[in-house]
Protein backbone atom coordinates (compact mmCIF):
# COMPACT_ATOMS: atom_id res chain seq x y z
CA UNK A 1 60.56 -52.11 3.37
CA UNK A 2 63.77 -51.48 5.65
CA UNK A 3 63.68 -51.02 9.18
CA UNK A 4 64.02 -47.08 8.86
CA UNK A 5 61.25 -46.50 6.65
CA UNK A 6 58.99 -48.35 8.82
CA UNK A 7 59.94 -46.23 11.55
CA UNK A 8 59.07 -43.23 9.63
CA UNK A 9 55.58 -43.98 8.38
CA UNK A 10 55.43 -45.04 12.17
CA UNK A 11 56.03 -41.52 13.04
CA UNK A 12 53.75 -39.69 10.63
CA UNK A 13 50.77 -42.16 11.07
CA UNK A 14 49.65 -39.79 14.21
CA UNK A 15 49.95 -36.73 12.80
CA UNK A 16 47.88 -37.61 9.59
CA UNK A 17 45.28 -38.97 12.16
CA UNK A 18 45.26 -35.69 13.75
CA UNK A 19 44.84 -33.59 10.82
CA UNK A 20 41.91 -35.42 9.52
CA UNK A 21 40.39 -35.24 13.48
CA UNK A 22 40.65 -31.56 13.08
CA UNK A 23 39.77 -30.93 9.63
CA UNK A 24 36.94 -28.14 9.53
CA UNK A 25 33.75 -29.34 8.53
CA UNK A 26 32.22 -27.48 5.83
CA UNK A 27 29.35 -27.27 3.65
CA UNK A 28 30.22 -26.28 -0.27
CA UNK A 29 28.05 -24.88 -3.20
CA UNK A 30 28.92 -24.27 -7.23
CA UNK A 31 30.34 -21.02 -8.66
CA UNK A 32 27.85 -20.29 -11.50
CA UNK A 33 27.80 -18.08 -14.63
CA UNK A 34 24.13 -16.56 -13.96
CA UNK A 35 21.65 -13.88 -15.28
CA UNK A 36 21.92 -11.28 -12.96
CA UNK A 37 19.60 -8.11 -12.81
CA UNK A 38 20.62 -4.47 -10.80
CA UNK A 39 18.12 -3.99 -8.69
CA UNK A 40 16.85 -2.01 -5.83
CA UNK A 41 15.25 -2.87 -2.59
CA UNK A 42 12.63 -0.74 -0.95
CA UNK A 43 10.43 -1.32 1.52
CA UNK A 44 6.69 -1.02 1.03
CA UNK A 45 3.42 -0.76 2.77
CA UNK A 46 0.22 -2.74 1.63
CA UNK A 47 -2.78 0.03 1.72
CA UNK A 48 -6.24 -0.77 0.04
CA UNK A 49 -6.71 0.98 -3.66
CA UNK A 50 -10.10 2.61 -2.41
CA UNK A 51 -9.92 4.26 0.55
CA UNK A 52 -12.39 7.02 1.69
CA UNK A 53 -13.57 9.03 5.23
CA UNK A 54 -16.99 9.59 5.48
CA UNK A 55 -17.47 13.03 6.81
CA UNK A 56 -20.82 14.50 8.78
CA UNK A 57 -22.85 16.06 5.60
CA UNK A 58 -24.46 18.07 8.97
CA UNK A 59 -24.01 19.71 12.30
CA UNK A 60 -25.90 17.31 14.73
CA UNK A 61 -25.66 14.31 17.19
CA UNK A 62 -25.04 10.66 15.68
CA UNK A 63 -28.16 8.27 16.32
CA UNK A 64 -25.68 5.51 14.86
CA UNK A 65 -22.59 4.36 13.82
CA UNK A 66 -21.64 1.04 11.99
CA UNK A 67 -19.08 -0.93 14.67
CA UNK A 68 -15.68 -1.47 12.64
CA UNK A 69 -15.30 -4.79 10.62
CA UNK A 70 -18.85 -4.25 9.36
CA UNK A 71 -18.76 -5.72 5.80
CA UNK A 72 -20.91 -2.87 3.56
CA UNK A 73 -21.88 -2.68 -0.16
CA UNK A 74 -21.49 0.68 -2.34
CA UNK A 75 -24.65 2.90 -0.27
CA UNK A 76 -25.23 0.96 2.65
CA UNK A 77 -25.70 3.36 5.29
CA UNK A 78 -22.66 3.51 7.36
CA UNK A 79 -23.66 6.28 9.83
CA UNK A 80 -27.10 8.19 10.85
CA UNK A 81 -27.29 11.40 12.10
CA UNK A 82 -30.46 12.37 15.24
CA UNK A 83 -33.28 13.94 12.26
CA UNK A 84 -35.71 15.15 15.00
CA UNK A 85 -34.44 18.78 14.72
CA UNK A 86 -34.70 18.60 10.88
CA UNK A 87 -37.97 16.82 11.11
CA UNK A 88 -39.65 20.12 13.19
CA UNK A 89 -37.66 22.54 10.45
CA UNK A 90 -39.57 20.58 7.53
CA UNK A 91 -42.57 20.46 9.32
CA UNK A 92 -42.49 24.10 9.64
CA UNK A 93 -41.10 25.23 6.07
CA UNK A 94 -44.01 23.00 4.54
CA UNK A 95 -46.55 24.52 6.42
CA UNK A 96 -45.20 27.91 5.09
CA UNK A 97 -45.35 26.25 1.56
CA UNK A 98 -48.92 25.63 2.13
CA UNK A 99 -49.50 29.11 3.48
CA UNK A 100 -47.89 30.38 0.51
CA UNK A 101 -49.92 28.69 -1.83
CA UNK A 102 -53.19 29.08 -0.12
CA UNK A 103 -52.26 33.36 -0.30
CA UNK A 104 -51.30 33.47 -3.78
CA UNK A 105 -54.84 31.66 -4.74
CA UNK A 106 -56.56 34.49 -2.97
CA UNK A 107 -54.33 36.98 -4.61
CA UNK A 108 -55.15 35.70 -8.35
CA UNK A 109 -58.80 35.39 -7.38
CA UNK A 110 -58.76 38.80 -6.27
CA UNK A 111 -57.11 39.99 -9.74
CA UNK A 112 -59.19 38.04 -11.47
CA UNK A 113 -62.28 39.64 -9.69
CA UNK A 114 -61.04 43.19 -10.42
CA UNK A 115 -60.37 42.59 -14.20
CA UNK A 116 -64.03 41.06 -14.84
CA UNK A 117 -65.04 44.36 -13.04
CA UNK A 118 -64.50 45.97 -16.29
CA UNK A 119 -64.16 50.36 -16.09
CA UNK A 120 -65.59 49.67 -12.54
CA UNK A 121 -62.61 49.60 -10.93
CA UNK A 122 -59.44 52.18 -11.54
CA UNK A 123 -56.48 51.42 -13.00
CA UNK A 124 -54.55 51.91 -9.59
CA UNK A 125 -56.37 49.50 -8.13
CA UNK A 126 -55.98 46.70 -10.74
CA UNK A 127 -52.30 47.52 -10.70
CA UNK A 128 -52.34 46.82 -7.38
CA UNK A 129 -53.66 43.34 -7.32
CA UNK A 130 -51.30 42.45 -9.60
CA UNK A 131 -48.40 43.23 -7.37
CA UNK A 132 -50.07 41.57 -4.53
CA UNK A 133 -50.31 38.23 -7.03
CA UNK A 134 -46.59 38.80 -7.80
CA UNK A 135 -45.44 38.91 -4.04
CA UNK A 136 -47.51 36.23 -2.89
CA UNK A 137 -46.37 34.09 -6.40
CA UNK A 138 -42.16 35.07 -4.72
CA UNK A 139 -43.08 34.71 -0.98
CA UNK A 140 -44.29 30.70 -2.49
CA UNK A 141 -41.10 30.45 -4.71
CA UNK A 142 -39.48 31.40 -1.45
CA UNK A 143 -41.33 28.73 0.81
CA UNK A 144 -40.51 25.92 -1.71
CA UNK A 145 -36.63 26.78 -2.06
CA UNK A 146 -36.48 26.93 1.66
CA UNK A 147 -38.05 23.47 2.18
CA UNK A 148 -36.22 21.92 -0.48
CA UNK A 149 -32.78 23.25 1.05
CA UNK A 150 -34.19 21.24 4.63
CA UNK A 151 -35.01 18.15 2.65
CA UNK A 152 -31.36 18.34 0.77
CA UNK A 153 -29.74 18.61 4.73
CA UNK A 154 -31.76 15.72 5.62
CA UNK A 155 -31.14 13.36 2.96
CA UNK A 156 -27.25 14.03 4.00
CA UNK A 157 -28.40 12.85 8.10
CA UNK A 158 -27.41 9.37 6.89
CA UNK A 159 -23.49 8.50 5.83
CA UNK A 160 -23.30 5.65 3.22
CA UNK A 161 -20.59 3.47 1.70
CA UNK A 162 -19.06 4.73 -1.63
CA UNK A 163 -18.02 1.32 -2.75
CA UNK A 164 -17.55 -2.43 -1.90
CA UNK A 165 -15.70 -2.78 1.41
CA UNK A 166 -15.81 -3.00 5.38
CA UNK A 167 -15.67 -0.02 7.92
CA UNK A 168 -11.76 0.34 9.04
CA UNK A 169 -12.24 2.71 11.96
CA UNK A 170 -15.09 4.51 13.78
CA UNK A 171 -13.86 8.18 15.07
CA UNK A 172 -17.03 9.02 16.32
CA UNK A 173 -19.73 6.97 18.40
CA UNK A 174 -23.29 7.29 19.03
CA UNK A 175 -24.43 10.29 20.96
CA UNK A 176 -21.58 12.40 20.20
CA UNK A 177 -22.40 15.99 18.96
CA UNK A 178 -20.42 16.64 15.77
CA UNK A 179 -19.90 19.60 13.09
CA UNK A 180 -20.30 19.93 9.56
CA UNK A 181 -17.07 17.78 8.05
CA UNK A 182 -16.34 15.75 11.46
CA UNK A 183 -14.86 12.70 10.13
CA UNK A 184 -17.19 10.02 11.66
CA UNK A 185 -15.96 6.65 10.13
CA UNK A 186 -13.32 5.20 7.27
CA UNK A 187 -14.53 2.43 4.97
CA UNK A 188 -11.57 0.69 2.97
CA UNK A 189 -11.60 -2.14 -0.20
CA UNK A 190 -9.72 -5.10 1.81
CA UNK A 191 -9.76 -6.93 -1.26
CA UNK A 192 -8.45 -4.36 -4.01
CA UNK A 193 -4.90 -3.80 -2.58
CA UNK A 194 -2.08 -1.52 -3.58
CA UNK A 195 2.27 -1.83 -2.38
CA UNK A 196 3.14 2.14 -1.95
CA UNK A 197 6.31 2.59 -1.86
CA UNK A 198 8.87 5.33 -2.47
CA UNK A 199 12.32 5.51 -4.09
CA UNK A 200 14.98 6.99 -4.41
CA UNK A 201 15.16 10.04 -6.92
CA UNK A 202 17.76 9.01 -8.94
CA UNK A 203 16.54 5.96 -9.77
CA UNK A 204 13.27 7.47 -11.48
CA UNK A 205 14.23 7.40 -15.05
CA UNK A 206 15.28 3.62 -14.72
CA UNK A 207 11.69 2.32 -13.18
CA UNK A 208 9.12 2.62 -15.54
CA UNK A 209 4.98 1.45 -15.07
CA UNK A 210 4.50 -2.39 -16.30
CA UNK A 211 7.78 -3.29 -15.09
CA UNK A 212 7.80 -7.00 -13.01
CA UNK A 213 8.94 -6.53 -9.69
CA UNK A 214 9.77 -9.13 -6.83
CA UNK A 215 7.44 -8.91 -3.43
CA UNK A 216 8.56 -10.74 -0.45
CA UNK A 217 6.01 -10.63 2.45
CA UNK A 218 5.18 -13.27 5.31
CA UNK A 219 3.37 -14.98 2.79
CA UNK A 220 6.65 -15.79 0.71
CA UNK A 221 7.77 -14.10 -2.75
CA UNK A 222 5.73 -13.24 -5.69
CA UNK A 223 6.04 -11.28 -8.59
CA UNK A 224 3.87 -8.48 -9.42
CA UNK A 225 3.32 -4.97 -11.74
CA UNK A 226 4.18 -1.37 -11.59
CA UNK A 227 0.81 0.43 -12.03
CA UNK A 228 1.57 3.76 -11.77
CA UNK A 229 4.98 5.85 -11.06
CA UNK A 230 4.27 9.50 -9.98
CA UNK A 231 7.80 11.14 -11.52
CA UNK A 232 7.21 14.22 -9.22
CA UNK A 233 10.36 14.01 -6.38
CA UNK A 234 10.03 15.14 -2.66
CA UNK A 235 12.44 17.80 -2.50
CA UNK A 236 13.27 17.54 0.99
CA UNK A 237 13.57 13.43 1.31
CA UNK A 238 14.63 13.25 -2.49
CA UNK A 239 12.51 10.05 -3.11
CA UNK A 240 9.39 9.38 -5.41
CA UNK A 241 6.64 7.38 -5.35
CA UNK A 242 5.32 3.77 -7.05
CA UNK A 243 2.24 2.20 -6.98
CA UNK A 244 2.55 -1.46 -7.40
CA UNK A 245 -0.28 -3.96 -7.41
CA UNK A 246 -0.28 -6.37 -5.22
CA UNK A 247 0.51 -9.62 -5.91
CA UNK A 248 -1.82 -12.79 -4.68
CA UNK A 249 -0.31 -14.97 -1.87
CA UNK A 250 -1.85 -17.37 0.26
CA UNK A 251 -2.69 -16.29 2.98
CA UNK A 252 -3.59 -13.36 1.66
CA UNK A 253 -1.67 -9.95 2.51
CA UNK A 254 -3.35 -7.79 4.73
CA UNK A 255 -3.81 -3.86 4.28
CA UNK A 256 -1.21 -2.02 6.65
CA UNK A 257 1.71 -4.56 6.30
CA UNK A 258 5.30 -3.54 5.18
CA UNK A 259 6.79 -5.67 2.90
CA UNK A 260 10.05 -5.86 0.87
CA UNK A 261 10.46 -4.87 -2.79
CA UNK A 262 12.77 -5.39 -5.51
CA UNK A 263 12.68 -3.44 -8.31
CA UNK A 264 15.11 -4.31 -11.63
CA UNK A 265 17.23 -1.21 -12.64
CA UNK A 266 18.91 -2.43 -15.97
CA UNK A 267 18.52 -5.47 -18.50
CA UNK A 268 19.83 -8.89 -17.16
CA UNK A 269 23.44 -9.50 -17.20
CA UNK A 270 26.02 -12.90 -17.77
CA UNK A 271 28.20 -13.18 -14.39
CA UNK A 272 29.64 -15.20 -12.40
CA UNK A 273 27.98 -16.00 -9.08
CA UNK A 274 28.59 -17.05 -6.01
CA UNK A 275 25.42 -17.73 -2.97
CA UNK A 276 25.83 -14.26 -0.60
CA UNK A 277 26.68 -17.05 2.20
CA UNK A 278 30.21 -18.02 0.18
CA UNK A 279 31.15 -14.15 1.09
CA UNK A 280 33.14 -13.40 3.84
CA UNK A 281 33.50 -10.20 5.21
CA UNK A 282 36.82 -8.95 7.30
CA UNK A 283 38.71 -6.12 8.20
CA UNK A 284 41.45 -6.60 5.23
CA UNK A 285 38.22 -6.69 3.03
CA UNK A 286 35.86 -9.26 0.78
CA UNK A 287 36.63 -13.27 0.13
CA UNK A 288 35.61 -16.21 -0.92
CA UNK A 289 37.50 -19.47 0.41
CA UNK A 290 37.54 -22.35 -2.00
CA UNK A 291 38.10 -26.29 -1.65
CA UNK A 292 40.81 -27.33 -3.90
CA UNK A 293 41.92 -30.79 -4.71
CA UNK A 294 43.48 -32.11 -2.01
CA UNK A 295 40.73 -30.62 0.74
CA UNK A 296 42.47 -27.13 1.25
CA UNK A 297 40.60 -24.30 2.08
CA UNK A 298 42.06 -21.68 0.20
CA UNK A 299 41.40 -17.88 0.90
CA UNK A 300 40.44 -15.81 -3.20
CA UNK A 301 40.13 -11.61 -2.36
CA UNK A 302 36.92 -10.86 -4.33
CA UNK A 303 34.60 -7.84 -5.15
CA UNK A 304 31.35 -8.19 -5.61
CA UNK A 305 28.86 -6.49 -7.87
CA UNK A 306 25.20 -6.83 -9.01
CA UNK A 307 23.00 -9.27 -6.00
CA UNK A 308 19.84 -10.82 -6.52
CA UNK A 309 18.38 -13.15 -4.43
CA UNK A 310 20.36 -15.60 -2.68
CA UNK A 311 23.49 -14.79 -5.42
CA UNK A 312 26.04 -12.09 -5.75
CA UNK A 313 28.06 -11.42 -8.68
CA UNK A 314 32.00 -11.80 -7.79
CA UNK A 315 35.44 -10.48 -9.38
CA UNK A 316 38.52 -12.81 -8.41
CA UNK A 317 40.59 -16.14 -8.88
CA UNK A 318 37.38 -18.00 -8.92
CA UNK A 319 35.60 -19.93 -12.27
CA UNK A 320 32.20 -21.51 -12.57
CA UNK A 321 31.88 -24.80 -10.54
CA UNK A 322 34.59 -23.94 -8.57
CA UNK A 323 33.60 -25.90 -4.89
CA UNK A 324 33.18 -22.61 -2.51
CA UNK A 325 32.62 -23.12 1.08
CA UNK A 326 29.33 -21.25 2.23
CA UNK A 327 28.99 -22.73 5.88
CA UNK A 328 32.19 -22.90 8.02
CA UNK A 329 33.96 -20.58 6.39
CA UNK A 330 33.79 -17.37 8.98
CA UNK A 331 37.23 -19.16 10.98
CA UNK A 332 38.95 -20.23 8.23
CA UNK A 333 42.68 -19.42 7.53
CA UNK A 334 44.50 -20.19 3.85
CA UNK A 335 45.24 -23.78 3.92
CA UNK A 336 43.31 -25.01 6.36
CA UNK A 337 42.16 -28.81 5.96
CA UNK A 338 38.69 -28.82 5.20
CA UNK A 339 36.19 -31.78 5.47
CA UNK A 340 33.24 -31.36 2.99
CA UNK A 341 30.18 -32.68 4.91
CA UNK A 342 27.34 -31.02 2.24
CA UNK A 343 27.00 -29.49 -0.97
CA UNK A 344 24.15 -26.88 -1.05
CA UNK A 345 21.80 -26.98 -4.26
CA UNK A 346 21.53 -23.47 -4.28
């Protein structure tokens, strides 16, 4: 090696030092040729399946109302209404029952005393006993429908539980006066749950009921099943509504919570795939920078098309296991150095 060569590897020794000190570190991942379903993403809201509002059967003041959280099986009374008013009105109506039958006795014996009285006693007369049997036989029929009516008001004093559940809310409390149909408590099935969720309209003929759908909640992602679609639209917010059932997680999901949906549109599709991260999104539009050979960073204009998951399908200069940069890439420039300091297994 002459003296002038040395001189020149000298000179360049630096600058490839200083290159490699500044190369970008960044962490790489796989194009991929994956099956790729169009989907939607709504958000939902968790709501129990049974769901009911018990509702005063009577005008009255409540002697009792369950505290919320109680646990209750179907007819455990969930509410009592005050029965001394009712008690007096039963008292009364029976005595009148009584009365009743006591007077229609005396009428029949009275008939029955005419009629063995044979040509004794005029016709006028008999007919008259006979009416006087008749009313008292009504003014009894009367009595009984009366009391029965009071017993029907008071078996509806006490509020029970139409099914499995707990008490979700008490409106009204002990003491308070309330009117026929006063909601009084809500009792909800915390362990039959339901995602509601609605959709847009245009999207109805391509969701159908038994379809698989993705849930992600605090509790991670699981899959569950359309039960039921309801194909009538909401003309003013142009959406319609899915019942989904809800999917078990650990901990549980809880009735109230929102939680994210995604619903398939199509059949699965071959493309090529890129993680969303390997996307990078400026003013002059969509790209993807990948590592060739000799540790370049080099810029490829992409669009993308059907995402699911953690992967977006991409149309560009790119092949499957191409090395794409999905951390570092957001400062990049064509032709940058880059050092690769992962590989993501996504």
């Amino acid at each position: 090696m002459n003296l002038r060569s040395i001189a020149i590897a000298t000179l360049l020794l630096p600058s490839l030092a200083f290159a490699e000190d500044h190369a970008a570190a960044v962490q790489i991942a796989k194009a991929q040729l994956k099956s790729l379903t169009p989907s939607v993403v709504a958000t939902g809201q968790i709501r129990s399946r049974a769901g009911a509002d018990l509702s005063a059967g009577v005008a009255g003041r409540l002697a009792w109302v369950a505290e919320p959280g109680t646990r209750v099986s179907k007819g455990d009374v969930v509410a009592k209404m005050d029965l001394d008013e009712l008690r007096l009105q039963r008292a009364e109506q029976a005595a009148r029952v009584t009365r009743g039958e006591l007077a229609l006795k005396a009428a029949q014996r009275e008939l029955e005393r005419l009629t063995a009285a044979g040509d004794a006693v005029s016709k006028v007369q008999l007919n008259q006993a006979e009416d006087s049997r008749d009313l008292a036989k009504a003014d009894l029929e009367v009595a009984r429908a009366t009391l029965r009516q009071t017993e029907e008001r008071v078996s509806r004093t006490e509020l029970r539980a139409p099914f499995q559940g707990v008490v979700s809310d008490r409106l009204k409390r002990e003491g308070e006066e309330v009117a026929r149909g006063d909601v009084v408590a809500r009792v909800a099935d915390p362990d039959h749950l339901e995602v509601r969720l609605f959709l847009p309209l245009r999207h109805v003929r391509a969701i159908a009921a038994g379809d698989t759908v993705e849930v992600q909640s605090d509790s991670g992602v699981a899959a569950a099943k359309i039960r039921q679609i309801v194909p009538v639209g909401d003309a003013r917010s142009q959406s319609f509504e899915a019942l989904i059932d809800a999917p078990r997680t650990d901990p549980p999901l809880a009735a109230g919570a929102s939680v994210q949906v995604e619903l398939p549109l199509q059949a699965p599709q071959q493309a090529l795939a890129v993680p969303r991260d390997a996307v990078v999104i400026r003013a002059d539009g969509l790209s993807v920078y990948k590592v060739d050979a000799d540790h370049h960073a080099r810029r490829v204009p992409v669009k993308t098309g059907i995402a699911q998951g953690q992967w977006v399908e991409v149309d560009g200069a790119i092949t499957a296991e191409d090395a794409v940069i999905v951390r570092g890439a957001e400062s990049l420039h064509d032709g940058d150095v880059v050092q690769v300091v992962s590989q993501s297994a996504a």
